[in-house]
PDB file of N, CA and C in Angstrom:
ATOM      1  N   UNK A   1      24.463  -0.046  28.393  1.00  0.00           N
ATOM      2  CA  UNK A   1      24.531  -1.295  27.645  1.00  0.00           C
ATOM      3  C   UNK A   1      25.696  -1.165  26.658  1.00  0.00           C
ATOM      4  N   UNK A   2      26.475  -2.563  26.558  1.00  0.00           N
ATOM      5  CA  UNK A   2      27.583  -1.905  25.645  1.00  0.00           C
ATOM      6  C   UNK A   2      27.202  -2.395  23.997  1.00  0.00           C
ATOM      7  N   UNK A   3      27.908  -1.873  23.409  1.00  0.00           N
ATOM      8  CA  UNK A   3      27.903  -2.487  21.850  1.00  0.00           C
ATOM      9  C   UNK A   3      26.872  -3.902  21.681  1.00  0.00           C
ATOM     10  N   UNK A   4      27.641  -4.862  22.231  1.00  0.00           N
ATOM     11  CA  UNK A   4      27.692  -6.390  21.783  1.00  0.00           C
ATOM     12  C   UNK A   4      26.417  -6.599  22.229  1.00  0.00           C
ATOM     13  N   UNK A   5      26.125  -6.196  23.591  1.00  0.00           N
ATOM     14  CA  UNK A   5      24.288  -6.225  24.095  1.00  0.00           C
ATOM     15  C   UNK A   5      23.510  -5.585  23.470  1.00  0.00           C
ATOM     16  N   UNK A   6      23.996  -4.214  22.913  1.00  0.00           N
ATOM     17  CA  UNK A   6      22.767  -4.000  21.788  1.00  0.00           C
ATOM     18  C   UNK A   6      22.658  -4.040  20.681  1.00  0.00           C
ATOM     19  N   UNK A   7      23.587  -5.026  19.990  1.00  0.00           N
ATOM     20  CA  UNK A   7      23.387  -6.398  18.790  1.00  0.00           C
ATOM     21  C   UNK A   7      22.725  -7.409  19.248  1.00  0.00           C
ATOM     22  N   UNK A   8      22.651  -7.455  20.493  1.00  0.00           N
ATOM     23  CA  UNK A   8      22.058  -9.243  20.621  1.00  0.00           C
ATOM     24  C   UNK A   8      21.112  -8.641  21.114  1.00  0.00           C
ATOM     25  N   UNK A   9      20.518  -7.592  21.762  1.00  0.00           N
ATOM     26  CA  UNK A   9      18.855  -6.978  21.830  1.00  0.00           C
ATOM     27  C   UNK A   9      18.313  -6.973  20.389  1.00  0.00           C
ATOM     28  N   UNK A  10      19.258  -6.072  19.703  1.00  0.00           N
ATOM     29  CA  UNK A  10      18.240  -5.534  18.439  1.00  0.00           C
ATOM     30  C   UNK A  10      18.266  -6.831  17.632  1.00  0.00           C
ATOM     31  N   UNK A  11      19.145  -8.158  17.637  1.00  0.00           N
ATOM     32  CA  UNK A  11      19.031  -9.056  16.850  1.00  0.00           C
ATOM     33  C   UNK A  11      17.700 -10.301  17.260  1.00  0.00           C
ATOM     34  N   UNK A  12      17.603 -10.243  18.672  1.00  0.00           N
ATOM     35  CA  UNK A  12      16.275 -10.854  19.046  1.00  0.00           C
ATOM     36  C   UNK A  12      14.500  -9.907  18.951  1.00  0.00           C
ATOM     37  N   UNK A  13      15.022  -8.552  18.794  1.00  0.00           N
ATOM     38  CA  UNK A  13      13.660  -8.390  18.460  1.00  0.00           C
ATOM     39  C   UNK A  13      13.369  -8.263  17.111  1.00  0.00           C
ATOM     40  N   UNK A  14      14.404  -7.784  16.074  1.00  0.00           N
ATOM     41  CA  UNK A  14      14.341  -8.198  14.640  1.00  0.00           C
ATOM     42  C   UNK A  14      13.475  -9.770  14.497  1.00  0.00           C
ATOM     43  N   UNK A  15      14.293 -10.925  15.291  1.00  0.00           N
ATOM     44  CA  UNK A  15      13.979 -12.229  14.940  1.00  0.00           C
ATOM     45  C   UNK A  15      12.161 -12.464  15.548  1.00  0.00           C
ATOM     46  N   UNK A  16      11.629 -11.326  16.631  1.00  0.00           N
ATOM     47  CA  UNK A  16      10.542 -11.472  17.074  1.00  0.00           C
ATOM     48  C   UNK A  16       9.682 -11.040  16.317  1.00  0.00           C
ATOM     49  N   UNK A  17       9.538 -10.047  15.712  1.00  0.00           N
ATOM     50  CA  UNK A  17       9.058  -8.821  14.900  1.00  0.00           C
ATOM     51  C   UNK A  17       8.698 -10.134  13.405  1.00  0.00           C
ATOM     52  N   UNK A  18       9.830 -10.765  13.096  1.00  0.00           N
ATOM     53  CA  UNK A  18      10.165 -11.569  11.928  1.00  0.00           C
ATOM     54  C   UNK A  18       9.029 -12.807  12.485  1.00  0.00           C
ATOM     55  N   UNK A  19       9.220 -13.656  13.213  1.00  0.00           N
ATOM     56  CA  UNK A  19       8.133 -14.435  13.411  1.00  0.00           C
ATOM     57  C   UNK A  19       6.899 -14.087  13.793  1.00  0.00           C
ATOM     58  N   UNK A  20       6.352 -12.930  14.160  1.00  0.00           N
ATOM     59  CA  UNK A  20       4.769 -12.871  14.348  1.00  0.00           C
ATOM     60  C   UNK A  20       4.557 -12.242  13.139  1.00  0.00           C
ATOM     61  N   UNK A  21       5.631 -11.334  12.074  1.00  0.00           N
ATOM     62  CA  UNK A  21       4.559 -11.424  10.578  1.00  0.00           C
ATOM     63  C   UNK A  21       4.494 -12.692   9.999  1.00  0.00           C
ATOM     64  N   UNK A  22       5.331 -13.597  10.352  1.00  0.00           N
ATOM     65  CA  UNK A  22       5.366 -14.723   9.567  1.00  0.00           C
ATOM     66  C   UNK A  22       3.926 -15.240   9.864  1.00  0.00           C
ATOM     67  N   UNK A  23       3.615 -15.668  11.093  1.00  0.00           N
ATOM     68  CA  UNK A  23       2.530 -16.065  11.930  1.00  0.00           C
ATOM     69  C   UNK A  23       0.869 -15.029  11.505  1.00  0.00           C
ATOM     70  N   UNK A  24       1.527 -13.871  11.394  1.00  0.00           N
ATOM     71  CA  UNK A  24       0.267 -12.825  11.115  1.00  0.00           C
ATOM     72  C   UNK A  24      -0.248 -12.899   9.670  1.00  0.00           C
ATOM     73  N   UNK A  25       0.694 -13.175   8.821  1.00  0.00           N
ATOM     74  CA  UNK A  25       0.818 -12.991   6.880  1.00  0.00           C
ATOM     75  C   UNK A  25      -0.019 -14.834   7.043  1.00  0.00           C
ATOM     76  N   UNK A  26       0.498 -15.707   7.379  1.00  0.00           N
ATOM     77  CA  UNK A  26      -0.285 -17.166   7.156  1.00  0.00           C
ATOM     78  C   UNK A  26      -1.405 -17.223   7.937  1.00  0.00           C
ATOM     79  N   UNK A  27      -2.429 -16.604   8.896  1.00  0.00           N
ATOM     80  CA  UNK A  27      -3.380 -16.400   9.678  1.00  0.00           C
ATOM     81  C   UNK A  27      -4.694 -15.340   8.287  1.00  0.00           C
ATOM     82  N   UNK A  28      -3.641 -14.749   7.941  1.00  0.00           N
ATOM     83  CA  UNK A  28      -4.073 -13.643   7.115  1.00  0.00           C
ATOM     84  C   UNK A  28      -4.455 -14.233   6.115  1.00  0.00           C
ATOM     85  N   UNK A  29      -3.557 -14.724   5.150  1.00  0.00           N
ATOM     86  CA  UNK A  29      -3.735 -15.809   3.960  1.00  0.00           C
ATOM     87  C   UNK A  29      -4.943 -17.005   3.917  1.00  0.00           C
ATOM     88  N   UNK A  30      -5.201 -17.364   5.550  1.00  0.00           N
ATOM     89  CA  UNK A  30      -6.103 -18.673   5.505  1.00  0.00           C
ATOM     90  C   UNK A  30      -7.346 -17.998   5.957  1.00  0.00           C
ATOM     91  N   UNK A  31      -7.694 -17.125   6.536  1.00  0.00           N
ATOM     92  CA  UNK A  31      -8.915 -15.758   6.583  1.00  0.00           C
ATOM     93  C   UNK A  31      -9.342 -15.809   5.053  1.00  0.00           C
ATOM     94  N   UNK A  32      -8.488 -15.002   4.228  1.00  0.00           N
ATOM     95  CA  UNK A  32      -8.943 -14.913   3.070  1.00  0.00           C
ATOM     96  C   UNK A  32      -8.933 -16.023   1.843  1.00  0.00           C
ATOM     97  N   UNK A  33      -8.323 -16.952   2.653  1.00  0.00           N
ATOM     98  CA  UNK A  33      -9.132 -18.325   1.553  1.00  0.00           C
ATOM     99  C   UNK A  33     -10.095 -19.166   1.906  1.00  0.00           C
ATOM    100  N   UNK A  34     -10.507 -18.726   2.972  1.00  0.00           N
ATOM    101  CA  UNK A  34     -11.668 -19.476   3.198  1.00  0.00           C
ATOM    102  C   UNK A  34     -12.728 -18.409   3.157  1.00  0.00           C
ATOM    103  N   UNK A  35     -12.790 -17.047   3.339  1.00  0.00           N
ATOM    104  CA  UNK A  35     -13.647 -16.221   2.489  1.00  0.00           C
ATOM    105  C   UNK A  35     -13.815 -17.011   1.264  1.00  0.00           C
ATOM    106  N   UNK A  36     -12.710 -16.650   0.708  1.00  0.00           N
ATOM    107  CA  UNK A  36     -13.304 -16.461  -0.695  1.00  0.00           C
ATOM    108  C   UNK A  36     -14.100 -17.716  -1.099  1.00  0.00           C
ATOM    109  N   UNK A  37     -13.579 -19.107  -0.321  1.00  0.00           N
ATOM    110  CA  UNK A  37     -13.959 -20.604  -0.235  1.00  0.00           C
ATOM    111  C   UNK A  37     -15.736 -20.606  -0.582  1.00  0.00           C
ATOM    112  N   UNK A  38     -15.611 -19.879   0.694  1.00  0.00           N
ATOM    113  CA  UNK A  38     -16.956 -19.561   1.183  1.00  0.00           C
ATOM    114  C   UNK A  38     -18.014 -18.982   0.706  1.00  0.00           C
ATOM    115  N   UNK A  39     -17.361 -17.612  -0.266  1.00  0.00           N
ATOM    116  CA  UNK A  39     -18.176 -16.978  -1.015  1.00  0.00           C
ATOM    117  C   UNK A  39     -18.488 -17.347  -2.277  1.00  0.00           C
ATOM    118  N   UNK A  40     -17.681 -18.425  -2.944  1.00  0.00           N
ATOM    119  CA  UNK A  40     -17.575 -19.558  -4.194  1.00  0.00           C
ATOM    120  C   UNK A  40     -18.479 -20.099  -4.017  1.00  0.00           C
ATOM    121  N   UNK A  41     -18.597 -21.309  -2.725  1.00  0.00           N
ATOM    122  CA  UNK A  41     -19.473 -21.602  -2.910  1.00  0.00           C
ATOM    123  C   UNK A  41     -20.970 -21.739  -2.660  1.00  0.00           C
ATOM    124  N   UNK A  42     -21.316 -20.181  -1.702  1.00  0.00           N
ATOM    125  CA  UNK A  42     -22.668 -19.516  -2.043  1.00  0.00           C
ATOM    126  C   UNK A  42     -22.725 -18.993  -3.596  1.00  0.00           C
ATOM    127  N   UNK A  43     -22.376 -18.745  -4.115  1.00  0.00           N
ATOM    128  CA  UNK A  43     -22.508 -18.078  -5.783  1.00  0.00           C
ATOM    129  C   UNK A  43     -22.764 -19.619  -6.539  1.00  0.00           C
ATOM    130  N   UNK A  44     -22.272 -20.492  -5.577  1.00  0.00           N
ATOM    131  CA  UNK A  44     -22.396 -21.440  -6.718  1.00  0.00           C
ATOM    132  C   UNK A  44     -24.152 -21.792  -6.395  1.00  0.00           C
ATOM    133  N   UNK A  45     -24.321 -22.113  -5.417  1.00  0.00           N
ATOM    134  CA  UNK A  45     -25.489 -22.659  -4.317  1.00  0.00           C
ATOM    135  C   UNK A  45     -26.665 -21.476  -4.975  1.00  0.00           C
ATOM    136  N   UNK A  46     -26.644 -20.531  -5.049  1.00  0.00           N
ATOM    137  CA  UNK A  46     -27.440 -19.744  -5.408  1.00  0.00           C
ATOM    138  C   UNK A  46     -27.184 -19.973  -7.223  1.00  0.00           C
ATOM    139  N   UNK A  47     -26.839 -20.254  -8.003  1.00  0.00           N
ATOM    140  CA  UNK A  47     -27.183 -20.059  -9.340  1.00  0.00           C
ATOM    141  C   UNK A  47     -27.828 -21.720  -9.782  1.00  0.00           C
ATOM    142  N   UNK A  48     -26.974 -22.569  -9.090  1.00  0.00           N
ATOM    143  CA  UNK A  48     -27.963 -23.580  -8.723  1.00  0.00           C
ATOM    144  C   UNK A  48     -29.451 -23.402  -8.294  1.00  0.00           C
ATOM    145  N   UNK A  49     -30.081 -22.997  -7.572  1.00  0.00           N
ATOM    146  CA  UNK A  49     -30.845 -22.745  -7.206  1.00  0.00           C
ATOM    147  C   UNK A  49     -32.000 -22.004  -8.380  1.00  0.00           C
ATOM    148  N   UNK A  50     -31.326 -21.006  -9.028  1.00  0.00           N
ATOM    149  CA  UNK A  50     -31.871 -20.433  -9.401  1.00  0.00           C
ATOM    150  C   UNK A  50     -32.238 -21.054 -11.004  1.00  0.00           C
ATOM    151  N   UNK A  51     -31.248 -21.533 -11.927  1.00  0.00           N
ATOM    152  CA  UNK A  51     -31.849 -22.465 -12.838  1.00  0.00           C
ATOM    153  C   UNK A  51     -30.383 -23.675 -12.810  1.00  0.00           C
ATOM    154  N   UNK A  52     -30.872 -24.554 -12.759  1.00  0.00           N
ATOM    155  CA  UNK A  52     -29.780 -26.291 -11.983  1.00  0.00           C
ATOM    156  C   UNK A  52     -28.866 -26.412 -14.126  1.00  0.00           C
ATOM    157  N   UNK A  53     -29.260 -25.956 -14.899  1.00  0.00           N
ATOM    158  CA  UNK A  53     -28.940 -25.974 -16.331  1.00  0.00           C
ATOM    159  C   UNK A  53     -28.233 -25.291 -16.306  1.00  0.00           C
ATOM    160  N   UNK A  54     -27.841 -23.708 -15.803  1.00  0.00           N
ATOM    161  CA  UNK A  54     -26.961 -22.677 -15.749  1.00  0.00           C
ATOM    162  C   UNK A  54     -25.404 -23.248 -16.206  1.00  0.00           C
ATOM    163  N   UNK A  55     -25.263 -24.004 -15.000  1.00  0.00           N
ATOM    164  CA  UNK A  55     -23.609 -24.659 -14.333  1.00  0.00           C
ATOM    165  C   UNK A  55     -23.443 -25.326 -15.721  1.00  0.00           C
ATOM    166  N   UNK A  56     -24.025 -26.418 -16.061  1.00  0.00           N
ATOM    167  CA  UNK A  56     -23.612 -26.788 -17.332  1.00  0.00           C
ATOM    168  C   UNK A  56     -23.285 -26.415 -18.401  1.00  0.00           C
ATOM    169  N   UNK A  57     -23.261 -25.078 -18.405  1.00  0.00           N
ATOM    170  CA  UNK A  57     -22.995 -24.466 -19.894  1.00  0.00           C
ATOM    171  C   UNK A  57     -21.059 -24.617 -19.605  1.00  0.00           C
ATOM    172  N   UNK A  58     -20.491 -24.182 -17.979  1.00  0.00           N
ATOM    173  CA  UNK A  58     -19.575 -23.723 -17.891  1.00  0.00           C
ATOM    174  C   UNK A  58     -18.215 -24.991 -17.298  1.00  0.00           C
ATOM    175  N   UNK A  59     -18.969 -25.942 -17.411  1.00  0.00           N
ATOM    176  CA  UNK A  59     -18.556 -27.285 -17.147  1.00  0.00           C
ATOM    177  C   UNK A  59     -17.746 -27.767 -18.259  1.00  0.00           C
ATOM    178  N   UNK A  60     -16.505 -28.153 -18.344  1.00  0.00           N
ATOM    179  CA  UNK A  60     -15.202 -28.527 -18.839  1.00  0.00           C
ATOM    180  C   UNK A  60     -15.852 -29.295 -20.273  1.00  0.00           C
ATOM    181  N   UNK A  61     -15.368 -29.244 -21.526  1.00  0.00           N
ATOM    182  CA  UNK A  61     -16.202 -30.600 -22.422  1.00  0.00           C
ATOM    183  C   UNK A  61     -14.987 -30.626 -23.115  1.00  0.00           C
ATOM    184  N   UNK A  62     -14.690 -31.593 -23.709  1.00  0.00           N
ATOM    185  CA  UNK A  62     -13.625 -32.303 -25.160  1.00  0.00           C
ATOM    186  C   UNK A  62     -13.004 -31.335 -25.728  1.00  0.00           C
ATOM    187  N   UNK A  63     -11.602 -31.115 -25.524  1.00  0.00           N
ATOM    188  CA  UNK A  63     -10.917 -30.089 -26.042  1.00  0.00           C
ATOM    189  C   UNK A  63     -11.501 -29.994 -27.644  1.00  0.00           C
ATOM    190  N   UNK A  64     -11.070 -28.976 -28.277  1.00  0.00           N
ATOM    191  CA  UNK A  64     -11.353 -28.412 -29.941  1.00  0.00           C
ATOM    192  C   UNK A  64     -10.391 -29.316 -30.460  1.00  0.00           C
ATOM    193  N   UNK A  65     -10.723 -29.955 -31.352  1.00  0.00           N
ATOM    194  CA  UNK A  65      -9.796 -30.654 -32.284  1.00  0.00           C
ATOM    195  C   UNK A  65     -10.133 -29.808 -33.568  1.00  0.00           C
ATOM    196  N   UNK A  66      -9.051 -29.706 -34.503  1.00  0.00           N
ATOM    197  CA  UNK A  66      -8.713 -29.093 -36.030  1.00  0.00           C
ATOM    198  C   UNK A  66      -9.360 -30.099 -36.933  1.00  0.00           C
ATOM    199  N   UNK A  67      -9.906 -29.347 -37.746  1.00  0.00           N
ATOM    200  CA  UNK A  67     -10.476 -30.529 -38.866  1.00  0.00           C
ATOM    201  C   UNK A  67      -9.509 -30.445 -40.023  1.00  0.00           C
ATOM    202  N   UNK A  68      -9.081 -29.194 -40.389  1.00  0.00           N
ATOM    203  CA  UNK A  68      -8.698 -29.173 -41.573  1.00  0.00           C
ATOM    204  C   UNK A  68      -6.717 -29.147 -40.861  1.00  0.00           C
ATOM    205  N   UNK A  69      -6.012 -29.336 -41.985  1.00  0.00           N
ATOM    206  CA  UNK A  69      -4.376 -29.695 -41.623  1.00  0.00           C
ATOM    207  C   UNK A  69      -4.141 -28.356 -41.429  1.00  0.00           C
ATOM    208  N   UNK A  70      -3.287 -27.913 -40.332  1.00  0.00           N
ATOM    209  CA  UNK A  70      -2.584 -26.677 -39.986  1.00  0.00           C
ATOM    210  C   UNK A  70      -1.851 -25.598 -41.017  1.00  0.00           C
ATOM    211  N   UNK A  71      -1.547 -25.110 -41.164  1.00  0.00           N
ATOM    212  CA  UNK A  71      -1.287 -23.937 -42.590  1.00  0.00           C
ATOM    213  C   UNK A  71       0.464 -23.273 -42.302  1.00  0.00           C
ATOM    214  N   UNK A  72       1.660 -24.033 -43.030  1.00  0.00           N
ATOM    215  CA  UNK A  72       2.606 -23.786 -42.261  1.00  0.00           C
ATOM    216  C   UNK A  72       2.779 -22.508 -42.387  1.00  0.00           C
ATOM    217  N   UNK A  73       3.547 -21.459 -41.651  1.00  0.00           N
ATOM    218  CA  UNK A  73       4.457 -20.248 -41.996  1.00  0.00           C
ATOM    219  C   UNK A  73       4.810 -19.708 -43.376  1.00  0.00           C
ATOM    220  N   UNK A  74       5.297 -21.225 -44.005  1.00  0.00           N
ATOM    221  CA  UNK A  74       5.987 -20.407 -45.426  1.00  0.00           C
ATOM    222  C   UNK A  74       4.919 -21.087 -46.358  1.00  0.00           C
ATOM    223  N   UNK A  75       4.156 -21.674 -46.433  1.00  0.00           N
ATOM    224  CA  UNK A  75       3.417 -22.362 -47.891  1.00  0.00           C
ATOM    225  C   UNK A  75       2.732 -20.935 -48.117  1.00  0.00           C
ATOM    226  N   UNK A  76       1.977 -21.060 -49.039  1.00  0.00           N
ATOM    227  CA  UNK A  76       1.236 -19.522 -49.876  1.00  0.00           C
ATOM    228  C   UNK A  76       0.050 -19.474 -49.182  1.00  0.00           C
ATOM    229  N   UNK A  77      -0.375 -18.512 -49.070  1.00  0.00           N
ATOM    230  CA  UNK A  77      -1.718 -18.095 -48.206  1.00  0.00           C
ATOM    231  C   UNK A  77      -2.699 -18.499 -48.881  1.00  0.00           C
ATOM    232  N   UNK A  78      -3.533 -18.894 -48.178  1.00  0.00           N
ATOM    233  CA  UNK A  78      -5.282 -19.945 -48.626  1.00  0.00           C
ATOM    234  C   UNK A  78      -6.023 -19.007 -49.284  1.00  0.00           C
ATOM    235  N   UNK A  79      -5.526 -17.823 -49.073  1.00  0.00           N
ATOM    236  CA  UNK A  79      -6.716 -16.360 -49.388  1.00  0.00           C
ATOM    237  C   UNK A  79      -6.297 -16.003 -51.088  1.00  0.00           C
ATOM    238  N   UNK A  80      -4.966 -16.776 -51.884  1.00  0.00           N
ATOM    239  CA  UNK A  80      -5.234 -16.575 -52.962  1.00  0.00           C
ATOM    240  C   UNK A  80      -4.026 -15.100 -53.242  1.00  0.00           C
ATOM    241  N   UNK A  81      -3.577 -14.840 -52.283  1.00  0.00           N
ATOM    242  CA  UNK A  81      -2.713 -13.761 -52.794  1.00  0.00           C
ATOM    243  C   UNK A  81      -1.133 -13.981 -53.634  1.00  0.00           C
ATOM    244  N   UNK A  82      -0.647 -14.935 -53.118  1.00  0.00           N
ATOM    245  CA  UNK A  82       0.550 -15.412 -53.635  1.00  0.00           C
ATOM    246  C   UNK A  82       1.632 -15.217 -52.811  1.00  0.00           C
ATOM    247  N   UNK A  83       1.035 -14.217 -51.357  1.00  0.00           N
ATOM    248  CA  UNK A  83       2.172 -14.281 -50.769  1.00  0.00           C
ATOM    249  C   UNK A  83       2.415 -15.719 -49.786  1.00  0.00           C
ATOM    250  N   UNK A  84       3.489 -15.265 -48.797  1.00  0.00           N
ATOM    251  CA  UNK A  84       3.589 -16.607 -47.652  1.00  0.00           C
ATOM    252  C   UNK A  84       2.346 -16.291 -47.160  1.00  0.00           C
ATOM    253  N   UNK A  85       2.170 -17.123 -45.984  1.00  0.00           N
ATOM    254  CA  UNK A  85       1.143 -17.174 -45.421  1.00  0.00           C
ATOM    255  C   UNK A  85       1.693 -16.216 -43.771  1.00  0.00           C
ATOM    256  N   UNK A  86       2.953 -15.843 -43.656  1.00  0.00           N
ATOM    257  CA  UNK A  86       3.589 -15.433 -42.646  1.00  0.00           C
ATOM    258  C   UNK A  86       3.441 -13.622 -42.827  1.00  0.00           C
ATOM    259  N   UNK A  87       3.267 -12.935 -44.073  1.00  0.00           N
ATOM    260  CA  UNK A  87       3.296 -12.435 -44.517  1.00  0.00           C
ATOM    261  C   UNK A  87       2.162 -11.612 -45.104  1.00  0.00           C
ATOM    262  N   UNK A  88       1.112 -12.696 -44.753  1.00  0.00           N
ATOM    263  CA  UNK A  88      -0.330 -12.438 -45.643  1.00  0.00           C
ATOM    264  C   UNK A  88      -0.850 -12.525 -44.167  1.00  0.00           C
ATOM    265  N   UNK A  89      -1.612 -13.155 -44.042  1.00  0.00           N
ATOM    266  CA  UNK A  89      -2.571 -13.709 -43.266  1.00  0.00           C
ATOM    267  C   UNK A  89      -2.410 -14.185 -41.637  1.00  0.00           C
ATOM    268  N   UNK A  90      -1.105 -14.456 -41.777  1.00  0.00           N
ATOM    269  CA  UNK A  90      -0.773 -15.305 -40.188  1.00  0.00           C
ATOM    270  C   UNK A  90      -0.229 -14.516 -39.893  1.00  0.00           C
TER     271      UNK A  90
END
């Protein structure tokens, strides 16, 4: 075989080799997301089951809003020392 034929061998099985991991890595990827799919939602099905109040503790609610005004960097620390607050406390 001369040179140029075994560039264009080794360049088609490089390109073969290259598409069945491509094919093997996304086969692979959708195996393990539907595991895990799967195993989500038995864990969920079972704590349900077991008290239906559970889930609600962990269920999304009204972000935290600040009551009191934010405390900048440089004003004096709330704690009474006299320093910044960058310096003291924050």
């Amino acid at each position: 075989m001369d040179t140029d034929g075994l560039q264009v061998h080794t360049a088609r099985m490089t390109e073969n080799q290259n598409t069945s991991n491509n094919s093997s890595d996304d086969d692979r990827r959708e195996r393990v997301e539907k595991k895990v799919a799967t195993r989500n939602n038995a864990f969920l099905d079972f704590v349900q089951e077991a008290d239906p109040d559970v889930l609600d503790q962990f269920m999304p609610t009204d972000p935290v809003r600040r009551t009191e005004r934010k405390i900048g960097r440089n004003e004096p620390c709330p704690c009474g020392s006299g320093k910044k607050y960058k310096k003291c406390c924050g």
